[in-house]
C-alpha atoms as a PDB file:
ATOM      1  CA  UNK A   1     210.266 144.392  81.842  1.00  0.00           C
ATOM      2  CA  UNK A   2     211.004 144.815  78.390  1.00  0.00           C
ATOM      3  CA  UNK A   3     208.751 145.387  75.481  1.00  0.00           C
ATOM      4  CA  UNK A   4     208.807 144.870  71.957  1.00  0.00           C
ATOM      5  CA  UNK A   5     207.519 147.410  68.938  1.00  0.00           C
ATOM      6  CA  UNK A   6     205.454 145.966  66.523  1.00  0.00           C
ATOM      7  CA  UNK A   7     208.068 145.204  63.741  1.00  0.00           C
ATOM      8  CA  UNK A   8     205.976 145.171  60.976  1.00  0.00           C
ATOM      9  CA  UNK A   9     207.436 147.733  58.368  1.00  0.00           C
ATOM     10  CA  UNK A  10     206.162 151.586  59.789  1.00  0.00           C
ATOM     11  CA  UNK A  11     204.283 151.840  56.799  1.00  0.00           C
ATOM     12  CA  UNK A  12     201.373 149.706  58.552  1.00  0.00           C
ATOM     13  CA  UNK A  13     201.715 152.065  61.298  1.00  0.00           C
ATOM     14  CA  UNK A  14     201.220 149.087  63.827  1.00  0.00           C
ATOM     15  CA  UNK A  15     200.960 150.720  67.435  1.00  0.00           C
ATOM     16  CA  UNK A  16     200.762 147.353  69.251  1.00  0.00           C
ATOM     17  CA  UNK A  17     203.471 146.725  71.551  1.00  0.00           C
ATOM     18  CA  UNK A  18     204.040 143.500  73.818  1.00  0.00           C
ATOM     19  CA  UNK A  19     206.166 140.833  75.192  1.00  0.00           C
ATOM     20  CA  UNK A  20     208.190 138.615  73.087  1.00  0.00           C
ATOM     21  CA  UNK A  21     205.954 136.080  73.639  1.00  0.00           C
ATOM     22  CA  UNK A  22     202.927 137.299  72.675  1.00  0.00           C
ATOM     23  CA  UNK A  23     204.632 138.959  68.924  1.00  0.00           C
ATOM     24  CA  UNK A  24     203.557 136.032  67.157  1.00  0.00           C
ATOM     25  CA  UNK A  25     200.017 135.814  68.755  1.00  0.00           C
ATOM     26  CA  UNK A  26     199.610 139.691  67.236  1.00  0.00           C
ATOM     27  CA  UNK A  27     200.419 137.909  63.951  1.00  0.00           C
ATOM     28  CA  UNK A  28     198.126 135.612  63.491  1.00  0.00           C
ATOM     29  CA  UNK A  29     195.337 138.323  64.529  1.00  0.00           C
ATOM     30  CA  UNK A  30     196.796 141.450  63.016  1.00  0.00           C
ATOM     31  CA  UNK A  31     199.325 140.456  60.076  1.00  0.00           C
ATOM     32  CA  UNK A  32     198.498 137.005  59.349  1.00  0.00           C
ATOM     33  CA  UNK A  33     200.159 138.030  55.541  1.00  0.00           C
ATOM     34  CA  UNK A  34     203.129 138.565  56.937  1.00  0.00           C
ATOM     35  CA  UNK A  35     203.379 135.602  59.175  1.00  0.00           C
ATOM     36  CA  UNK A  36     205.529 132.920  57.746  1.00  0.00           C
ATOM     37  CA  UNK A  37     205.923 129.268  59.186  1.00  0.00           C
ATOM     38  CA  UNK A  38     208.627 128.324  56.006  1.00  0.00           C
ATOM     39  CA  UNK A  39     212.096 129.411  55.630  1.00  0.00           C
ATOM     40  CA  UNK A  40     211.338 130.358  51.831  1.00  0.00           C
ATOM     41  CA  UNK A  41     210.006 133.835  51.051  1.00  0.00           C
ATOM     42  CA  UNK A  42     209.033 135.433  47.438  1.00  0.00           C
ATOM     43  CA  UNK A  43     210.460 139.012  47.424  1.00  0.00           C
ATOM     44  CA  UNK A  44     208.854 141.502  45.585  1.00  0.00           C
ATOM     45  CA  UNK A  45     211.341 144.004  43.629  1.00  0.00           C
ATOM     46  CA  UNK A  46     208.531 146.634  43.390  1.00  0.00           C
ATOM     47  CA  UNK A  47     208.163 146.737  47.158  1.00  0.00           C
ATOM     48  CA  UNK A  48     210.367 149.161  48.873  1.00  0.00           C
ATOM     49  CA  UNK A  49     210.178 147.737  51.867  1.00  0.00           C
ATOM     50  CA  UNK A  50     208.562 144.878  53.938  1.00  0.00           C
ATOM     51  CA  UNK A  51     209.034 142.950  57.493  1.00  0.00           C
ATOM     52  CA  UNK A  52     208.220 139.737  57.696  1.00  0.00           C
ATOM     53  CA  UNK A  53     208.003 137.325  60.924  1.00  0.00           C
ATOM     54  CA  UNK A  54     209.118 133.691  60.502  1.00  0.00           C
ATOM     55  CA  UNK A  55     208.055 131.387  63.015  1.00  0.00           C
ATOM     56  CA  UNK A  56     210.687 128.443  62.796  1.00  0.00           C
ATOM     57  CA  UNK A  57     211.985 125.372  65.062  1.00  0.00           C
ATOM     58  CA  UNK A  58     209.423 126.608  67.892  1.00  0.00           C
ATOM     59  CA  UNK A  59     211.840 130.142  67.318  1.00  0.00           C
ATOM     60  CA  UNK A  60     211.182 133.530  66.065  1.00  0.00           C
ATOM     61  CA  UNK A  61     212.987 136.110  63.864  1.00  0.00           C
ATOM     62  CA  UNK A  62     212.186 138.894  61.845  1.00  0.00           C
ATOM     63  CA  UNK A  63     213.196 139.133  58.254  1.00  0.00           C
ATOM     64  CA  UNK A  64     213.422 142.440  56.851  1.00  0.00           C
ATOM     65  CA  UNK A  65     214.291 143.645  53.033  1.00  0.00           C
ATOM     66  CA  UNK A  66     214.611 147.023  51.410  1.00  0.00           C
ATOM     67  CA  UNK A  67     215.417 148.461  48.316  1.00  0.00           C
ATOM     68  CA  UNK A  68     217.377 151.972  48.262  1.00  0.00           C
ATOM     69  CA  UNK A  69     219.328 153.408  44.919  1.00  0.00           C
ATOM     70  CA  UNK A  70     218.278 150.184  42.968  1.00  0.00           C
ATOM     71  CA  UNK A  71     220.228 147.805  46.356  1.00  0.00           C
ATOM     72  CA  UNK A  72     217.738 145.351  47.662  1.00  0.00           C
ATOM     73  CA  UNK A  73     219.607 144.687  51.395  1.00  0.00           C
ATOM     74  CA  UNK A  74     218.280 141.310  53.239  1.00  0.00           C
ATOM     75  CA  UNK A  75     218.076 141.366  57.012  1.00  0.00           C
ATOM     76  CA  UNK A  76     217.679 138.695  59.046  1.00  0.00           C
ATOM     77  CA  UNK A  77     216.904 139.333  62.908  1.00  0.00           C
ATOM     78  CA  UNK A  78     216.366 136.316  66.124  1.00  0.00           C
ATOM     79  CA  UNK A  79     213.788 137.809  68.326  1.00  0.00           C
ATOM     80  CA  UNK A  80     214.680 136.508  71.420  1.00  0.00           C
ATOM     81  CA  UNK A  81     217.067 136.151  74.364  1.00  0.00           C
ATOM     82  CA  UNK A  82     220.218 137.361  73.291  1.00  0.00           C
ATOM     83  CA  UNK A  83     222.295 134.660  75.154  1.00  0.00           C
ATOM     84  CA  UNK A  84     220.949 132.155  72.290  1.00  0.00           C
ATOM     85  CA  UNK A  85     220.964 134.850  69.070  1.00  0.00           C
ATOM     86  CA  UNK A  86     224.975 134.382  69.410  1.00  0.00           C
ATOM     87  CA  UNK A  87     224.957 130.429  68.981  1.00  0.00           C
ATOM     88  CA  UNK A  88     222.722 131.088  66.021  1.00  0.00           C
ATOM     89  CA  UNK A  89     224.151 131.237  62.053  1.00  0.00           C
ATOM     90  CA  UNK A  90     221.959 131.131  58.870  1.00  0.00           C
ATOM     91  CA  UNK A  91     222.966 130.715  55.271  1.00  0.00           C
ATOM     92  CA  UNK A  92     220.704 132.440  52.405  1.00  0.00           C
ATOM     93  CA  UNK A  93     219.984 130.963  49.038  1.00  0.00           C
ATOM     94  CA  UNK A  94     219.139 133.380  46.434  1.00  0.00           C
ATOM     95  CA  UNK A  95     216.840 132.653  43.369  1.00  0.00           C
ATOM     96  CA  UNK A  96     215.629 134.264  40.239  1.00  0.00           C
ATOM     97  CA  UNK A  97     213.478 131.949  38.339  1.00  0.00           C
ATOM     98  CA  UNK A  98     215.590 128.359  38.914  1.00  0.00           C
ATOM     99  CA  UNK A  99     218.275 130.169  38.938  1.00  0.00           C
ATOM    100  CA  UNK A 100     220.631 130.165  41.375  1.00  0.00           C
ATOM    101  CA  UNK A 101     222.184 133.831  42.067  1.00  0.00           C
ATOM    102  CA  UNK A 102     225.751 134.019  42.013  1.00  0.00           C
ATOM    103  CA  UNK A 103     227.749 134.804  45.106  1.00  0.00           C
ATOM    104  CA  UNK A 104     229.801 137.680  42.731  1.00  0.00           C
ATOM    105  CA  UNK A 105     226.587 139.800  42.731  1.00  0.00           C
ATOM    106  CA  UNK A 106     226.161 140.282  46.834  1.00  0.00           C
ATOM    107  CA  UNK A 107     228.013 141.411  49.480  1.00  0.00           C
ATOM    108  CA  UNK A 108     227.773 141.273  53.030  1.00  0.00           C
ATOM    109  CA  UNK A 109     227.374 144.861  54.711  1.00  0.00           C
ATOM    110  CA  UNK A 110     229.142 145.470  58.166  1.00  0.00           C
ATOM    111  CA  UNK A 111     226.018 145.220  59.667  1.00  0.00           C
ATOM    112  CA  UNK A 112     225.426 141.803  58.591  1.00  0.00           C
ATOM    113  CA  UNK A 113     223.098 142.466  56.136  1.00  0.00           C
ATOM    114  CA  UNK A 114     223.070 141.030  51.996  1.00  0.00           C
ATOM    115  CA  UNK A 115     223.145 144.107  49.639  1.00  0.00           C
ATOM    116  CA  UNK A 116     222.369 142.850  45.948  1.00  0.00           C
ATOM    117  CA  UNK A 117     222.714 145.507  43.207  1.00  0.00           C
ATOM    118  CA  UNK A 118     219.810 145.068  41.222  1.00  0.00           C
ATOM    119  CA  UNK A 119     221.410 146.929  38.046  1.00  0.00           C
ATOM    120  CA  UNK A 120     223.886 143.913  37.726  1.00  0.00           C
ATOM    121  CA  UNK A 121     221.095 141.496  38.742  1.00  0.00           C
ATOM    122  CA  UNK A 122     219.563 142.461  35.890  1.00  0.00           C
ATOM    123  CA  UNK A 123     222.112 142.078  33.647  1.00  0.00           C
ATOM    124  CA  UNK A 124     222.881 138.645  34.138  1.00  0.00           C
ATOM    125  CA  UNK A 125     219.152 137.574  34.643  1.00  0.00           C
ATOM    126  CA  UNK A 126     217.220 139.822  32.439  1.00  0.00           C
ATOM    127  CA  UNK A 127     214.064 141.413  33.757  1.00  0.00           C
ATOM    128  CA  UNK A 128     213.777 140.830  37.620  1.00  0.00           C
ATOM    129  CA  UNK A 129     210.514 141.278  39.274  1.00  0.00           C
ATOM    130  CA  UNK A 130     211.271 139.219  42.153  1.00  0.00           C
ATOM    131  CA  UNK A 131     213.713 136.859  43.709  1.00  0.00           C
ATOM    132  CA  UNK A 132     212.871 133.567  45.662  1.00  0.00           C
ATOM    133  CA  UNK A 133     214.814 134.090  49.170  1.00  0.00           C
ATOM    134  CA  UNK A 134     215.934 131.081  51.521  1.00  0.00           C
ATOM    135  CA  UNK A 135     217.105 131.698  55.118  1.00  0.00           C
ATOM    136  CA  UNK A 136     218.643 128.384  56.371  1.00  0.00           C
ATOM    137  CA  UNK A 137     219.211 128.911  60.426  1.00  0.00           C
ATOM    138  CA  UNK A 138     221.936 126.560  62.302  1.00  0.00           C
ATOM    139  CA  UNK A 139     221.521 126.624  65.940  1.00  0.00           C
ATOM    140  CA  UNK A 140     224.669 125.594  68.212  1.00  0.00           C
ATOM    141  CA  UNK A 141     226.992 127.414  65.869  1.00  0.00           C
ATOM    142  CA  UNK A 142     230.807 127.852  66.628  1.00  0.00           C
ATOM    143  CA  UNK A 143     232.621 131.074  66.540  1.00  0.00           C
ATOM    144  CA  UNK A 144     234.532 131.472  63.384  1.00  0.00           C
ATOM    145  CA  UNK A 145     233.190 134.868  62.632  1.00  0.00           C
ATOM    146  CA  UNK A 146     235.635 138.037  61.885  1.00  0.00           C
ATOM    147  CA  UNK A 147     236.300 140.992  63.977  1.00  0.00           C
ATOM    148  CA  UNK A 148     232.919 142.239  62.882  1.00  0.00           C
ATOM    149  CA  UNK A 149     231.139 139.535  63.412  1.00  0.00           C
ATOM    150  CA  UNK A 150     230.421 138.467  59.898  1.00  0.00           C
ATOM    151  CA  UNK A 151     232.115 136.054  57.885  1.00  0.00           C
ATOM    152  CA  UNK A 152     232.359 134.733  53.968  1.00  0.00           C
ATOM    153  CA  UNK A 153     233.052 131.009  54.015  1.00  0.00           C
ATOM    154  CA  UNK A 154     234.635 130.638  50.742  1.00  0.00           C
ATOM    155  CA  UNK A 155     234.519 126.802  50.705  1.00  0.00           C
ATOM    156  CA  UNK A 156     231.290 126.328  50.764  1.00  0.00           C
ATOM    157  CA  UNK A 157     229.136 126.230  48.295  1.00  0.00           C
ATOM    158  CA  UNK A 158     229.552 128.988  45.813  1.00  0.00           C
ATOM    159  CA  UNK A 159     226.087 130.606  45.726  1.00  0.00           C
ATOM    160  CA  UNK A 160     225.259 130.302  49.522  1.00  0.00           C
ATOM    161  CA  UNK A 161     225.774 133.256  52.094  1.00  0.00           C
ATOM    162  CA  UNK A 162     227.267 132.632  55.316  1.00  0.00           C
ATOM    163  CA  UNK A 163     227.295 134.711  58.589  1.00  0.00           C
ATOM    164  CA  UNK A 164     226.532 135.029  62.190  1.00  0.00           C
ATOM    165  CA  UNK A 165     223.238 136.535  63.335  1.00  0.00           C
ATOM    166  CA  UNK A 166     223.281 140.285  64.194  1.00  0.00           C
ATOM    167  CA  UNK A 167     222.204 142.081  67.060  1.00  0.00           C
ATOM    168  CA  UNK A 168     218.583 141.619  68.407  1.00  0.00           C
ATOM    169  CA  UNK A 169     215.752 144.391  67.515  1.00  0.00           C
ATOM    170  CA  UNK A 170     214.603 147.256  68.821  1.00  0.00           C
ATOM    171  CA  UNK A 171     213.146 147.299  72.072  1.00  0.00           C
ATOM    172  CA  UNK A 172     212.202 149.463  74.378  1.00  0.00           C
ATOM    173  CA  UNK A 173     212.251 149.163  79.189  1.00  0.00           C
ATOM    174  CA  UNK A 174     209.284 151.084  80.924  1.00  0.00           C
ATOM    175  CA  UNK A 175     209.869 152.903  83.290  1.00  0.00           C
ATOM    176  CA  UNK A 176     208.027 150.970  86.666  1.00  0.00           C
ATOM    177  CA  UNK A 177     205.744 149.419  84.303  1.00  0.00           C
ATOM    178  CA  UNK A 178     204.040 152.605  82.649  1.00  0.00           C
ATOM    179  CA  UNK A 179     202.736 152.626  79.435  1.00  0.00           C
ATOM    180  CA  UNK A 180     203.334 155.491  77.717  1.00  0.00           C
ATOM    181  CA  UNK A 181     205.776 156.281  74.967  1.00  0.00           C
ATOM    182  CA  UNK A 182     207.021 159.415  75.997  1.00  0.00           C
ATOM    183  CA  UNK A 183     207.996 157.948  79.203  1.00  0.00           C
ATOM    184  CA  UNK A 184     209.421 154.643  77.831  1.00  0.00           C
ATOM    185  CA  UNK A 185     213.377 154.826  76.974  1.00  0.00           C
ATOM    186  CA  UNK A 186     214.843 153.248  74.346  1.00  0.00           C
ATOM    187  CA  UNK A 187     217.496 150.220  74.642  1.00  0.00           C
ATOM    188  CA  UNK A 188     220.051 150.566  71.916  1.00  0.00           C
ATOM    189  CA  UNK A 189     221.796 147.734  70.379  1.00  0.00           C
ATOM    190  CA  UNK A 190     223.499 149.771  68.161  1.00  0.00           C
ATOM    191  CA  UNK A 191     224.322 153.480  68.515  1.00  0.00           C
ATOM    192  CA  UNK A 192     223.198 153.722  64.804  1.00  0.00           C
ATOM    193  CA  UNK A 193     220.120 153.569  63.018  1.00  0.00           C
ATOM    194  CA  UNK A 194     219.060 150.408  61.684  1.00  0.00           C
ATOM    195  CA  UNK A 195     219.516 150.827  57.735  1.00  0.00           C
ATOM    196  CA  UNK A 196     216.815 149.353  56.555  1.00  0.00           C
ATOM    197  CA  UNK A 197     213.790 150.916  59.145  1.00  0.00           C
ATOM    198  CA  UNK A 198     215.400 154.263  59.536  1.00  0.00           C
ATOM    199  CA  UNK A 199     214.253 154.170  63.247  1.00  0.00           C
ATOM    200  CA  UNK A 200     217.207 154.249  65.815  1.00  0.00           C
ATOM    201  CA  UNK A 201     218.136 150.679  67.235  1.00  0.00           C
END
C-alpha cells in the first residue's frame, strides 16, 4: 500500500499521512487556504516558500514555489498514478501586473522546474511584490520532450513555458501495513533531494 506525506510546505509541520485519495479530503479540513480549484495562483515574493494543491479536471497536483539567492523556482507535481503523469504536459503563463513576463527572464532547470531571477525581474518590471502564475495542463500529450525530459518549444508563443510533467512526489510503502515512521521506507523517484523541499524524493 502506498502512502502519501502531507505536502503542505514543512513549515506547517503537517503529520497527516494518507492515501491519494483521501489528500484532497485533508484539504478541505486542514488547509482549506491552500486548496485551489483554479489554474491561476497569486505568488507572494516575500514568501520563501509555499505548497499549494490544485484540484483540476477531477485531477490532482501539487504546485510548489520557492525563493533561494533572490531565484523564485516554480514546481509543478501530478499526484497520481504514474502511468497517466507521463501523458500529461502543462504550459505556465507568467504575470506581473498585466504584464506578461518575458520568456528571456526564465529558464527551465533539469529537473523541470521554472527558475526566474528576481534581480532581472525587477529590472524590467520595477518593484515586484508578487507575480500572477498560470499552470495550463494538457492531458494525452505526445512525446516530443528531450533526453531530459523537458523541452522549450520555441514556436509557440513567446512568453509561455512548455514541458513535460516531472516525476511524481514523495511517498513512502509500509512495511505489512504498520504505521510507524521509523519502520516505513522511503520510495525514491529521484536519488536526489527535491530542490525546493529539501526532503529526499
Amino acid at each position: 500500500m502506498v502512502i502519501y506525506l502531507c505536502p503542505v510546505d514543512r513549515k506547517y509541520a503537517c503529520s497527516w499521512e494518507g492515501n491519494s485519495s483521501d489528500i484532497l479530503d485533508h484539504f478541505e479540513k486542514e488547509h482549506d487556504d491552500l486548496l485551489f480549484f483554479t489554474n491561476t495562483i497569486k505568488i507572494d515574493l516575500k514568501t520563501p516558500s509555499e505548497n499549494r494543491l490544485f484540484f483540476i479536471d477531477d485531477e490532482i497536483y501539487l504546485g510548489q514555489t520557492k525563493i533561494y539567492d533572490n531565484v523564485l523556482v516554480i514546481y509543478l507535481r501530478y499526484l497520481g498514478p504514474e502511468k497517466l503523469a507521463a501523458k500529461i504536459s502543462y504550459t505556465v503563463n507568467l504575470r506581473s501586473g498585466d504584464q506578461l513576463v518575458s520568456q528571456e527572464y526564465v529558464s527551465v532547470s533539469e529537473q523541470g522546474s521554472l527558475e526566474i531571477k528576481l534581480e532581472s525581474l525587477e529590472e524590467v518590471y520595477n518593484e515586484v511584490e508578487h507575480l500572477h502564475c498560470t499552470f495550463n495542463i494538457t492531458k494525452g500529450f505526445g512525446s516530443n520532450s528531450s533526453d531530459d525530459g523537458v523541452f522549450l518549444e520555441d514556436d509557440l508563443h513567446h512568453d509561455t513555458f512548455d514541458f513535460l510533467h516531472m516525476p511524481i512526489p514523495r511517498k513512502r510503502s509500509l512495511d505489512e501495513g504498520k504505521r510507524k515512521a521509523s519502520q516505513a521506507k522511503v520510495m525514491k523517484v529521484r536519488s536526489t533531494k527535491c530542490r525546493l523541499c529539501d526532503r529526499k524524493l
